[in-house]
Protein backbone atom coordinates (compact mmCIF):
# COMPACT_ATOMS: atom_id res chain seq x y z
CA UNK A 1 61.06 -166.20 -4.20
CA UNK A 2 58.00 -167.29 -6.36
CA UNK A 3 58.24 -166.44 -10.04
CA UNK A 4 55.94 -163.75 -11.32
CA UNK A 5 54.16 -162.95 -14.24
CA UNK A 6 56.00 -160.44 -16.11
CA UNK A 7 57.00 -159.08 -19.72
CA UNK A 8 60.26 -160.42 -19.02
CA UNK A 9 59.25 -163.96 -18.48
CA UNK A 10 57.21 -164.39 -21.25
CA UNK A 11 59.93 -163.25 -23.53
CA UNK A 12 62.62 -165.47 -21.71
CA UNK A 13 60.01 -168.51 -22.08
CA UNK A 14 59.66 -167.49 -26.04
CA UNK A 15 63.29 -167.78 -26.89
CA UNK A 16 63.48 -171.07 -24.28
CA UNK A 17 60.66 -172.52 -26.83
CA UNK A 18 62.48 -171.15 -29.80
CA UNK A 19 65.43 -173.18 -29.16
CA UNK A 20 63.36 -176.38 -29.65
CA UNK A 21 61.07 -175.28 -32.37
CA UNK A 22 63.54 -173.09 -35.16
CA UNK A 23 61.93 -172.84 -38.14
CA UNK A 24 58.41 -174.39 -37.82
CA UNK A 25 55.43 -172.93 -39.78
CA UNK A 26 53.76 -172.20 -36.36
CA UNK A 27 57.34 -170.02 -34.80
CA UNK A 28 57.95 -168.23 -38.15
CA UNK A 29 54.06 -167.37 -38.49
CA UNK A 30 54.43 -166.26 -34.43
CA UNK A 31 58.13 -164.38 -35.31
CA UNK A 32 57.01 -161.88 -38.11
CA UNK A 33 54.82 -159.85 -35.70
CA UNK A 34 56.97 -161.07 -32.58
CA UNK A 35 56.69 -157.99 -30.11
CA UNK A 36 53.27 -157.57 -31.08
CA UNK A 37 52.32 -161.46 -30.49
CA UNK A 38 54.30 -161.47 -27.22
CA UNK A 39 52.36 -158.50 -25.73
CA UNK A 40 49.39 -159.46 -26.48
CA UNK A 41 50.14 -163.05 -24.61
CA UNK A 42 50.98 -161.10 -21.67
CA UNK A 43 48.01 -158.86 -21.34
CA UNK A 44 46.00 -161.88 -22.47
CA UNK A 45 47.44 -163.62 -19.62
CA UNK A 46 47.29 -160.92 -17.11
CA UNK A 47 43.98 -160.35 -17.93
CA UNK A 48 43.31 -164.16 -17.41
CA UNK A 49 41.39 -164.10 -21.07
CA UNK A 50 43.96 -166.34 -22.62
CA UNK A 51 42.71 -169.65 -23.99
CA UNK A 52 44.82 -172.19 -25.45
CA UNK A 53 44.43 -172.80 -29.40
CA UNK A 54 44.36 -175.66 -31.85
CA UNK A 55 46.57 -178.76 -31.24
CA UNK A 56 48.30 -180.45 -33.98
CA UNK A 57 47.64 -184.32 -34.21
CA UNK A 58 49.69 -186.58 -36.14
CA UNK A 59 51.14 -189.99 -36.24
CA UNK A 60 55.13 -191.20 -35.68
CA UNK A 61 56.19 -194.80 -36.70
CA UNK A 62 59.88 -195.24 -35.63
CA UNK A 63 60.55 -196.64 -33.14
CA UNK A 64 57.36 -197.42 -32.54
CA UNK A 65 53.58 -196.30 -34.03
CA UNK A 66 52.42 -193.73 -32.01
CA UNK A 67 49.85 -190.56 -31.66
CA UNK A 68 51.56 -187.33 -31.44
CA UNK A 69 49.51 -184.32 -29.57
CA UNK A 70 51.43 -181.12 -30.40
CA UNK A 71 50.00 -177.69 -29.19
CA UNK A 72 50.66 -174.46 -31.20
CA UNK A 73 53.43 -172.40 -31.18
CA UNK A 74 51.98 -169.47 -28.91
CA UNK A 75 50.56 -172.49 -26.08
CA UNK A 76 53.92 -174.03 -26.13
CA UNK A 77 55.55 -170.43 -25.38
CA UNK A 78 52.71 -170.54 -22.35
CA UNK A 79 53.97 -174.05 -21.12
CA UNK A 80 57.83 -172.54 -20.89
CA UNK A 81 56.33 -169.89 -18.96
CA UNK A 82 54.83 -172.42 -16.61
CA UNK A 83 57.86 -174.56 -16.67
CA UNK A 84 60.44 -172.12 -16.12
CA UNK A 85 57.88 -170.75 -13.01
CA UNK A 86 57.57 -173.79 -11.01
CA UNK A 87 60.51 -176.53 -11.96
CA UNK A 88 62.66 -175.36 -9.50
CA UNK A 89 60.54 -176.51 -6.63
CA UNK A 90 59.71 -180.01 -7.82
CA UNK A 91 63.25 -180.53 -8.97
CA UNK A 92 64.05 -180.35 -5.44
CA UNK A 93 61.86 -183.02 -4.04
CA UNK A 94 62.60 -185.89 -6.85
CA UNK A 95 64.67 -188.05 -6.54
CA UNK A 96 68.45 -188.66 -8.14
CA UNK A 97 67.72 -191.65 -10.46
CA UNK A 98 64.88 -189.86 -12.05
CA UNK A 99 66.48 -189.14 -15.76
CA UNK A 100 63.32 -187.87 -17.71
CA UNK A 101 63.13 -184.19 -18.48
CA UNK A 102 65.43 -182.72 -16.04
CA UNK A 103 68.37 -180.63 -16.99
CA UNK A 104 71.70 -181.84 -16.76
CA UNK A 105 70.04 -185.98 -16.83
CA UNK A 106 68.66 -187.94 -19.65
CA UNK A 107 69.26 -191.22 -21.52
CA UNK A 108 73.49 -191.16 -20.82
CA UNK A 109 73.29 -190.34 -17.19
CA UNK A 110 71.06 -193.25 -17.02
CA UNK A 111 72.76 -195.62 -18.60
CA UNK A 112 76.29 -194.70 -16.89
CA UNK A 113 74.34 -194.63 -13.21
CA UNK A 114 72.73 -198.15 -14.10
CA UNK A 115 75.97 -199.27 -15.20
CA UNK A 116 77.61 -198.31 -12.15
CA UNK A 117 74.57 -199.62 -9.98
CA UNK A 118 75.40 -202.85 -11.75
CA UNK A 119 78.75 -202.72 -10.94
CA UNK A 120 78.46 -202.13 -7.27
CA UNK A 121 75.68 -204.64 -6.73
CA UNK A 122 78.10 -207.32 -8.46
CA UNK A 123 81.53 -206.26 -6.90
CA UNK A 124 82.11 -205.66 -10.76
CA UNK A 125 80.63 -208.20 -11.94
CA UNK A 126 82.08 -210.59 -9.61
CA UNK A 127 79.18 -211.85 -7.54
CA UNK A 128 75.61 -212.84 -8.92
CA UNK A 129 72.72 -210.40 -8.52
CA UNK A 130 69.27 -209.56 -10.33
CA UNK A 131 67.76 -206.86 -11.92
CA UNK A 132 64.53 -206.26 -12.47
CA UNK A 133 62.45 -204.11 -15.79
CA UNK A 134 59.27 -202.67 -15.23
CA UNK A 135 57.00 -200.45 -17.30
CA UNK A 136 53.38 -198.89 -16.77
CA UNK A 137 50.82 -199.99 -18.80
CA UNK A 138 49.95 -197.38 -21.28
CA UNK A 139 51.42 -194.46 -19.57
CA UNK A 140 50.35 -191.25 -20.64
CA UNK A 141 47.13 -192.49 -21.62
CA UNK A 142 45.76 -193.39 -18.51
CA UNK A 143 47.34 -190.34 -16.13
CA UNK A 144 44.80 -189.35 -14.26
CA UNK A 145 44.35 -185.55 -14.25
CA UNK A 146 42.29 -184.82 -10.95
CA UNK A 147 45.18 -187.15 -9.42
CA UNK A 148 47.83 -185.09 -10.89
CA UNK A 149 45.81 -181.74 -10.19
CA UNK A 150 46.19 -183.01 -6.47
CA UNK A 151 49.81 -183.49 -6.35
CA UNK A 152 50.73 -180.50 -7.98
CA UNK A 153 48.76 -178.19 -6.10
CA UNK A 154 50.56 -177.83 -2.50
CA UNK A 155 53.68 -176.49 -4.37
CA UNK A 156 52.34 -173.92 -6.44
CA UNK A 157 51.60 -170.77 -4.31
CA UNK A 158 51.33 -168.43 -7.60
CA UNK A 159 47.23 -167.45 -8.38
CA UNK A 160 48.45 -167.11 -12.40
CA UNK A 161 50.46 -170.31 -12.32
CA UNK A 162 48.07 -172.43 -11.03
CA UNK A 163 45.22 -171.05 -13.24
CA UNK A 164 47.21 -171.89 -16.02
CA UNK A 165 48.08 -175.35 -14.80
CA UNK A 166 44.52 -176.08 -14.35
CA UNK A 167 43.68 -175.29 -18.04
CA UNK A 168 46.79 -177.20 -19.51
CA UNK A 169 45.88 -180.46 -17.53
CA UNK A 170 42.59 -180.34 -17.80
CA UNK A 171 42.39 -179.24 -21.34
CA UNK A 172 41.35 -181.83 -24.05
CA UNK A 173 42.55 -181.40 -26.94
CA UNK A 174 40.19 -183.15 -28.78
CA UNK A 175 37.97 -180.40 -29.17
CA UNK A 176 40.27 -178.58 -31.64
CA UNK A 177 42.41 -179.83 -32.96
CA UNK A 178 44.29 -180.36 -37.27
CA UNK A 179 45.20 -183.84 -38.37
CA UNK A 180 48.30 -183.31 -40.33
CA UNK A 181 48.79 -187.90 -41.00
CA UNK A 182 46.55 -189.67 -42.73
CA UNK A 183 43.66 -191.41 -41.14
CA UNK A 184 44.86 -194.65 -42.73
CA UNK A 185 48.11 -193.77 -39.80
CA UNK A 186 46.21 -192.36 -37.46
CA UNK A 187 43.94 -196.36 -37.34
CA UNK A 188 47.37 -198.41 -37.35
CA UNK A 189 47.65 -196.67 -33.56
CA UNK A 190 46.25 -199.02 -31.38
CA UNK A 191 42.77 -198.40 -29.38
CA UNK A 192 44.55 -198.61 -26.11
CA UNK A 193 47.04 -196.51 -27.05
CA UNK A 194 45.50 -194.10 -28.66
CA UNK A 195 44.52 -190.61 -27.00
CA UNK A 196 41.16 -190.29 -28.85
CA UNK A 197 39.39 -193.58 -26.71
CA UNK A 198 40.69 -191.79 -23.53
CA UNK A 199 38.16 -191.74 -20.49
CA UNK A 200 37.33 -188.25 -19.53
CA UNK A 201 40.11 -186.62 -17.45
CA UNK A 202 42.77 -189.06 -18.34
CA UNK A 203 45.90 -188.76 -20.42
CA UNK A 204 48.19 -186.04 -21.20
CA UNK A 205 48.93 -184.84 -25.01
CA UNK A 206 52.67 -186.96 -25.96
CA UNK A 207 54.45 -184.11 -27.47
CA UNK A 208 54.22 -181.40 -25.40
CA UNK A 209 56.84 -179.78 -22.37
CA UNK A 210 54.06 -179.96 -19.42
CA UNK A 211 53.05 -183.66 -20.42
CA UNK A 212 56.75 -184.60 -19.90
CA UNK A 213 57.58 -182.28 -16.94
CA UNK A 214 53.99 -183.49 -15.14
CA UNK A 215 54.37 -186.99 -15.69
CA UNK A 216 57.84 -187.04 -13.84
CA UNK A 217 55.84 -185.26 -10.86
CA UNK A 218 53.00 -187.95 -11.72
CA UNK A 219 55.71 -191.11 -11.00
CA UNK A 220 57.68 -188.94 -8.37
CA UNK A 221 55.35 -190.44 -5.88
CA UNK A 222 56.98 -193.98 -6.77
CA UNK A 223 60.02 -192.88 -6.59
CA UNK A 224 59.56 -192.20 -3.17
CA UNK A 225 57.43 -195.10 -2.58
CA UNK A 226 60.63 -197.54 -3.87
CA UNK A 227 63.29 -194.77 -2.00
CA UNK A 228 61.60 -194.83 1.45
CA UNK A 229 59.49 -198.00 1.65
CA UNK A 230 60.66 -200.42 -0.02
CA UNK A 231 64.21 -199.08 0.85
CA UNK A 232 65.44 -199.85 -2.82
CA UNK A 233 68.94 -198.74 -3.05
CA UNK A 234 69.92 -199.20 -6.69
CA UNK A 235 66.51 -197.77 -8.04
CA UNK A 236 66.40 -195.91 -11.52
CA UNK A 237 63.57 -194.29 -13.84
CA UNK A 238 63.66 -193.07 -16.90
CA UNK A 239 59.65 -191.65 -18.17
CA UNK A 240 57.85 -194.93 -16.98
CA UNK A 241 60.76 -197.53 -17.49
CA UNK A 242 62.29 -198.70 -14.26
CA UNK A 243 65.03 -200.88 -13.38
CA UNK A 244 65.77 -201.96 -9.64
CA UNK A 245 68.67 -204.30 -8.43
CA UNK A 246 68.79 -207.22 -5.97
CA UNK A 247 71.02 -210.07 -4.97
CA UNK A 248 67.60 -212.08 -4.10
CA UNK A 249 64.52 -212.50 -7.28
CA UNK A 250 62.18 -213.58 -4.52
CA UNK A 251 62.96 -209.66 -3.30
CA UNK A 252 62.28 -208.21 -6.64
CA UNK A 253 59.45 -209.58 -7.62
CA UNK A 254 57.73 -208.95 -3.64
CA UNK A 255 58.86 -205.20 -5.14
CA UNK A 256 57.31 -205.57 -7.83
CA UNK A 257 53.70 -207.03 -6.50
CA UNK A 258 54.22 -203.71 -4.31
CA UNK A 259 55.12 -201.29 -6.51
CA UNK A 260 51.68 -202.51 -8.72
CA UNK A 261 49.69 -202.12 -5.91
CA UNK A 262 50.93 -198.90 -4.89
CA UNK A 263 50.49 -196.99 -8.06
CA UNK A 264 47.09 -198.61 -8.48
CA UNK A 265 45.89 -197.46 -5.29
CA UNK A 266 47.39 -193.92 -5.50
CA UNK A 267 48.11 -192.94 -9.12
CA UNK A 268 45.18 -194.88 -11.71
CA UNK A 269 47.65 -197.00 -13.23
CA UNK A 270 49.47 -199.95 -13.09
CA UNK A 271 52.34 -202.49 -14.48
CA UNK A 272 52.52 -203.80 -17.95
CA UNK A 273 52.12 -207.56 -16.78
CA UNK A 274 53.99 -208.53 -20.06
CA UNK A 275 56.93 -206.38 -20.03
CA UNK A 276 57.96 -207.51 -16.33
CA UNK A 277 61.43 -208.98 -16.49
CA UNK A 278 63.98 -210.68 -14.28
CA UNK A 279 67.41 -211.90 -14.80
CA UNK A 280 70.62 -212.00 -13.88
CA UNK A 281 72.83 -208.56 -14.19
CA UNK A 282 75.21 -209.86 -16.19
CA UNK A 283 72.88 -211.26 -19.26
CA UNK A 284 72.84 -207.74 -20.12
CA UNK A 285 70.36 -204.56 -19.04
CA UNK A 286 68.03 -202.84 -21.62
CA UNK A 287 67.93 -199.22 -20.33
CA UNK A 288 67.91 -195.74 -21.98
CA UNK A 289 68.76 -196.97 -25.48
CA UNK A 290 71.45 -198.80 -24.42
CA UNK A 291 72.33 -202.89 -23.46
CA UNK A 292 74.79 -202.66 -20.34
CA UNK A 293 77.38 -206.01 -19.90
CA UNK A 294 80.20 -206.87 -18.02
CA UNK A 295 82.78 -204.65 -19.59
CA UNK A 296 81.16 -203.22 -22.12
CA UNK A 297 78.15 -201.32 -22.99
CA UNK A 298 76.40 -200.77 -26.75
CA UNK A 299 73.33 -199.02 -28.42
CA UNK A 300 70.25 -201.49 -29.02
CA UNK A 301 69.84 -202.60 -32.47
CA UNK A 302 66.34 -201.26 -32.42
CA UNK A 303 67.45 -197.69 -31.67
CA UNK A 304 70.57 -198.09 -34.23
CA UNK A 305 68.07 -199.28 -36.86
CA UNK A 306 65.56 -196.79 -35.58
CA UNK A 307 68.53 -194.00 -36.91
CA UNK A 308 69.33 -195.67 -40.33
CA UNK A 309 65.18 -195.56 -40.99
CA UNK A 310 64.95 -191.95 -40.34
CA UNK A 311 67.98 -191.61 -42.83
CA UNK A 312 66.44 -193.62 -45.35
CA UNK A 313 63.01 -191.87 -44.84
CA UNK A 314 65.22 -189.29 -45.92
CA UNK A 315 66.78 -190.74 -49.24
CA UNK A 316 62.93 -192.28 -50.14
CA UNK A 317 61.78 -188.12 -50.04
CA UNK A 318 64.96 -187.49 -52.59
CA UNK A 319 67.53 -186.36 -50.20
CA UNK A 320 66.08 -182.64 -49.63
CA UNK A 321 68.34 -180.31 -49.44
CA UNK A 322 66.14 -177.25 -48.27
CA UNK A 323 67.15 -175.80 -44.73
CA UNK A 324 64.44 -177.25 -42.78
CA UNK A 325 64.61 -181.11 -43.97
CA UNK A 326 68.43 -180.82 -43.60
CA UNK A 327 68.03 -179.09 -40.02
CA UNK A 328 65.77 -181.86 -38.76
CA UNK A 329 67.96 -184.57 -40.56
CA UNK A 330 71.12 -183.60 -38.55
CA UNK A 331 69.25 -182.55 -35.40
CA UNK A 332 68.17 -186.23 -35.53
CA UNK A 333 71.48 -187.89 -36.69
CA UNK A 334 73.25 -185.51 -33.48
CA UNK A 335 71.29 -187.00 -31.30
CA UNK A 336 71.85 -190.54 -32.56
CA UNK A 337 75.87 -189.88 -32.46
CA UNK A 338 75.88 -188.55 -29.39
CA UNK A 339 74.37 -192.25 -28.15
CA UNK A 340 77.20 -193.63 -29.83
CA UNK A 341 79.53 -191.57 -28.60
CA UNK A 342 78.87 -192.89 -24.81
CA UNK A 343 80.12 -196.40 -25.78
CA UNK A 344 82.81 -198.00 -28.58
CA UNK A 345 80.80 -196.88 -31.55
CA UNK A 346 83.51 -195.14 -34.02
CA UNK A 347 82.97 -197.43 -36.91
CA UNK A 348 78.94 -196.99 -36.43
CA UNK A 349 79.17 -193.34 -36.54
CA UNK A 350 81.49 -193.29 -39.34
CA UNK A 351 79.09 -195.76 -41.00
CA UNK A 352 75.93 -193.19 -40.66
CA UNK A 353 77.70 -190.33 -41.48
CA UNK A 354 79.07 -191.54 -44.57
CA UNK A 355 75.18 -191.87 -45.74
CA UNK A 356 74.47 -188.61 -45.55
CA UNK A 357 77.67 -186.45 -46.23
CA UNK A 358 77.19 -184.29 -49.00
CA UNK A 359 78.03 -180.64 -50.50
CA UNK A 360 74.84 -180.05 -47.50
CA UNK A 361 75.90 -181.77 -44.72
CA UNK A 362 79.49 -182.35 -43.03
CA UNK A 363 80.43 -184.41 -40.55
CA UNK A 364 83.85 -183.37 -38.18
CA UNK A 365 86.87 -185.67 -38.26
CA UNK A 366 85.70 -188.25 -35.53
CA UNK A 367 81.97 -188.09 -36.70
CA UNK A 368 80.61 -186.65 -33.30
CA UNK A 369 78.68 -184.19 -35.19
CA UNK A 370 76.96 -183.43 -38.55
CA UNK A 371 76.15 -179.72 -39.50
CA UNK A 372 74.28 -178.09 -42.16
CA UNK A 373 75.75 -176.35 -44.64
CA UNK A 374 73.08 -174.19 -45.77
């Protein structure tokens, strides 16, 4: 049965955003006239007067230097209510090695699934075979949205779901929007990367829950395309990182002329040219976070350092020790040991906890988990 638009949903897709967003300026403002605020986004939304508001713009450096679009509080609550109306039905049509934004997958049931692709392909690890990594060029960026407007349309039957999809995809938020980094950030980004040279009715906003969710329908199409036609059997994604297994290069890299062409002719984009790469499976393969080997499997360096720099951005502020800065310090750090939790990473975990472990912050006995105090 399709979802409707009801009082009910729109309070279920509040507290579904409120899990993500505790304590923000924009959720506290929305929470001290809560019943009042959530009524009047359902009539605004019955009444199809609802407009979405001013996007936040700022800029992240670790890993990597990067624009961040995020929309306000009360259009994020709008985007749960979309999400929670129509996920169902896509869910059902993409494929099993698709890890992005889907409950119950992510970065560690991609890494074990790669792991035990490698495995299989090898006879564990005792025959030779490839693997091939592939990423598109400037991803989000260069989404078309007519394109994605297209695919999304056949499976939404709902008159007040698809009018809203049509404004979140086709909305720009360019034309209001708050910087909260300095410019001198916000020009380290670089042009190609950088949502504010986008070509009218390309890119989606990084930051927000429809960006993700759409994009996975977005590469869903070569999912299929590597499922079906090219009859890949060991075939993961993760976002726009692939990795696909052979025992014969010369077959990977026919894929991977294929694959190029195929999203270029049906989907805008196309493969980063430099960040093709081919090897043998037992060199080691960069997925999710994690480097996979024959009998073993450990967190890159670059996301391991990646954890220590958000702890030492931490230290270089004074150690804070109000309830937000300590919130987002172990939200971050939880989500770091839970990567190391997945392989033989005691000592590391023991190592990052004992940074931050204070009359604020705790870590239990076998550092799986820090919690605030406060």
């Amino acid at each position: 049965m399709d979802a409707r638009l009801t009082i009910e949903a729109v309070f279920d897709a509040y507290f579904d955003c409120r899990k993500e967003k505790r304590n923000t300026i924009n959720q506290l403002r929305f929470e001290a006239n809560l019943e009042r605020n959530l009524v009047q986004l359902y009539n605004d939304l019955k009444d199809g007067s609802y407009q979405i508001g001013r996007s936040i713009a700022f800029v992240i450096t670790h890993p990597k230097i990067r624009e961040v679009w995020a929309a306000d509080f009360r259009d994020r609550v709008v985007h749960h209510l979309v999400y929670n109306a129509i996920s169902e039905k896509f869910y059902k049509r993409f494929i099993r090695d698709n890890y992005a934004c889907i409950p119950g997958r992510g970065t560690h049931d991609g890494m074990r699934r790669v792991s035990q692709f490698a495995r299989s392909i090898t006879n564990e690890w005792t025959q030779p075979a490839y693997f091939l990594k592939a990423d598109v060029a400037n991803f989000f960026k260069t989404i078309d949205k007519l394109v994605l407007l297209d695919l999304v349309k056949p499976h939404v039957s709902q008159e007040w779901a698809w009018s809203l999809i049509e404004q979140i995809v086709l909305h720009d938020p360019r034309s209001n929007f708050v910087m909260r980094s300095p410019q001198s950030l916000f020009d380290k980004v670089p042009l190609h990367k950088s949502l504010f040279n986008a070509a009218k009715n390309k890119g989606l906003p990084i930051g927000n829950l429809t960006s993700q969710f759409f994009a996975n329908v977005y590469m869903n199409e070569l999912d299929q395309f590597a499922k079906h036609v090219l009859k890949a059997r060991y075939y993961a994604r993760y976002v726009d990182d692939m990795v696909l297994f052979h025992e014969d290069a010369g077959v990977l890299n026919d894929w991977y002329v294929q694959m190029d062409e195929f999203i270029k002719d049906k989907l805008a984009l196309h493969l980063h040219p430099n960040k093709k790469h081919i090897n043998l499976a037992d060199k080691g393969i960069d997925f999710t976070g994690f480097i996979i080997k024959p009998g073993r499997t450990y967190l890159r360096r670059a996301t391991l350092a990646t954890c220590k720099q958000t702890i030492r951005q931490w230290e270089l502020q004074g150690s804070p020790v109000d309830t937000e800065s300590l919130d987002d310090l172990s939200h971050s750090m939880n989500s770091y040991l839970g990567m190391l939790r997945q392989v033989d990473g005691f000592k590391a975990r023991k190592s990052l906890c004992k940074r931050i472990e204070s009359l604020f912050l705790t870590a239990d006995e076998d550092c799986t988990k820090v919690i605030s105090n406060l």
